[in-house]
Each structure stands twice: as structure tokens, then as C-alpha cells.
Protein backbone atom coordinates (compact mmCIF):
# COMPACT_ATOMS: atom_id res chain seq x y z
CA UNK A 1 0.00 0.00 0.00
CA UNK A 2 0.95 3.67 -0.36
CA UNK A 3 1.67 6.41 2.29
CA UNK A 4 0.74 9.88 0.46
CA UNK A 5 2.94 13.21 1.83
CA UNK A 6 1.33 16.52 1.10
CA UNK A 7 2.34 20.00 0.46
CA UNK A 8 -0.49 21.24 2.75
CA UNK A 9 -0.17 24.92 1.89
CA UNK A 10 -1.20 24.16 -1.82
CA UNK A 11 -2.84 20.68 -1.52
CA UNK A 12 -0.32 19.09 -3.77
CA UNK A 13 1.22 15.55 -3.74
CA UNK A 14 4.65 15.45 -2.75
CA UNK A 15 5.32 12.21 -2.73
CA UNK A 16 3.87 8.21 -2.71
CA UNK A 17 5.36 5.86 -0.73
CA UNK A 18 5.72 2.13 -1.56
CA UNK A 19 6.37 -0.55 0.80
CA UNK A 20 3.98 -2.27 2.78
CA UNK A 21 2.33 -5.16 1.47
CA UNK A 22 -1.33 -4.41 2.86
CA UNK A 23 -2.73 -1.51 4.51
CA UNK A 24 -0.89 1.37 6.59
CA UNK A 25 -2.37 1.79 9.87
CA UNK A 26 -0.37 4.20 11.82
CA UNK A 27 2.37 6.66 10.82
CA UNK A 28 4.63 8.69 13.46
CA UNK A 29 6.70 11.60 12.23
CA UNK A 30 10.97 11.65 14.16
CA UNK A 31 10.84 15.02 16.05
CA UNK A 32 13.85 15.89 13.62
CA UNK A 33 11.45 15.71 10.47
CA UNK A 34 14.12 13.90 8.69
CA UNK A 35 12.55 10.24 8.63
CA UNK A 36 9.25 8.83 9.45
CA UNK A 37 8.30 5.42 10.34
CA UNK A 38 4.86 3.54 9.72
CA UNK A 39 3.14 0.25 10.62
CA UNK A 40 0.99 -1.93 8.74
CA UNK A 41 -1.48 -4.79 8.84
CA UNK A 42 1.62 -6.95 7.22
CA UNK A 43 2.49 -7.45 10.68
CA UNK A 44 5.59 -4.41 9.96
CA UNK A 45 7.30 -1.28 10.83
CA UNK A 46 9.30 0.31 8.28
CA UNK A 47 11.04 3.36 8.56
CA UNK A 48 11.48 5.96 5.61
CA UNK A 49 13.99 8.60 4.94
CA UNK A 50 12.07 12.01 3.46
CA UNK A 51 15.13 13.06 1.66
CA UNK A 52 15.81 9.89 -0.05
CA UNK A 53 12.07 9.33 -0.49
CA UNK A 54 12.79 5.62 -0.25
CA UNK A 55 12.46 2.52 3.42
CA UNK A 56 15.55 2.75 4.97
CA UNK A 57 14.74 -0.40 7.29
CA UNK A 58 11.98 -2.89 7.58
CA UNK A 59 11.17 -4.24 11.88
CA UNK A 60 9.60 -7.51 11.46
CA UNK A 61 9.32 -8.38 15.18
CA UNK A 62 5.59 -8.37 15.28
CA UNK A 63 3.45 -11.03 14.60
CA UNK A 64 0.12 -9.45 13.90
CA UNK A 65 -0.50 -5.65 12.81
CA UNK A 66 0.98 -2.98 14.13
CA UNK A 67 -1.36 -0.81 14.93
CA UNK A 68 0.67 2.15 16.76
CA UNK A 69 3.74 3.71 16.17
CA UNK A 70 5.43 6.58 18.12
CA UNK A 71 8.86 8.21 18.58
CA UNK A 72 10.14 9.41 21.88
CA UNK A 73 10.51 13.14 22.57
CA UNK A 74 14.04 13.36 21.31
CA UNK A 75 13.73 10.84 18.64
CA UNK A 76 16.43 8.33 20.31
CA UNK A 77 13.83 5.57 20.70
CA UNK A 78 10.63 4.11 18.16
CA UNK A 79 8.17 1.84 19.88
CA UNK A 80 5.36 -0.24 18.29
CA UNK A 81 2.39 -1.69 19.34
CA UNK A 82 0.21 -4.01 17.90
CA UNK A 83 -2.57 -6.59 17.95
CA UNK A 84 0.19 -9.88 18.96
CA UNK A 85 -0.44 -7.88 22.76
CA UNK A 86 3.31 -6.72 22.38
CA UNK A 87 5.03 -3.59 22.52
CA UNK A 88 7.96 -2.95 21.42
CA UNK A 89 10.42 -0.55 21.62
CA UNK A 90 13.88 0.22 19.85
CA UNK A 91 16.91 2.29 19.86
CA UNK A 92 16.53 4.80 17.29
CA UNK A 93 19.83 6.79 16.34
């Protein structure tokens, strides 16, 4: 499935993500703006680099979809959470 990034001050596609193999069900944005990570009913978390405008890694921990995805405060740590009743969380440099 695609993740869609808007220009929001004229409405205008930026850019379309590819990656997950079913649908995307959360999406977190690193406080740094830099990358962005997602999670998906494929059971995965990928994270995505804006400038590269390509998945820079792929977390396949989970077992079940992720439904939540959230970066700490100053972006050092990702956790996930999803319907396989786990949470986890990684180091995120």
C-alpha cells in the first residue's frame, strides 16, 4: 500500500510511498522531520527517509498488525504496538 505526503499549503502531492504489502495503519513523524516510520497490517514497521524518499529499514518483530507507532521526545527511541499484545520498543539513532 501507499503512504501519500502533502504539500499542505497548496494541496499538492509530494510524494507516494511504496512498501507495505497491505494496509498502513499508523504513521509517526521523528521530532527531527528527517525520517518517518509507519506500521501496517503486514504485521511491519518500516522506517522511511524524506530526503531519499525511499524505506531505509523494515522491523519484522511483530506477529500481527501494528497498529501504533510513536517516537520518543528526542527521537532516540521508536516503539510499536500491535494486535500480537506486544510492545515494542527500539533504539533509534
Amino acid at each position: 500500500m501507499h503512504l501519500n505526503l502533502y504539500d499542505v499549503d497548496n494541496l499538492s502531492l509530494v510524494e507516494s510511498f511504496s512498501g507495505h504489502e497491505s494496509w498502513v495503519l499508523a504513521v509517526a513523524a521523528h521530532p527531527s522531520g528527517a525520517t518517518f516510520a509507519s506500521g501496517g497490517s503486514d504485521s511491519k514497521v518500516k522506517l522511511w527517509d524524506l530526503g531519499a524518499r525511499a524505506c531505509i529499514q523494515t522491523l519484522a518483530e511483530h506477529s500481527d498488525q501494528v497498529w501504533a507507532v510513536a517516537f520518543n521526545q528526542d527521537g532516540s527511541r521508536l516503539a510499536s504496538g500491535a494486535d500480537d499484545k506486544a510492545v515494542i520498543t527500539y533504539s533509534y539513532a
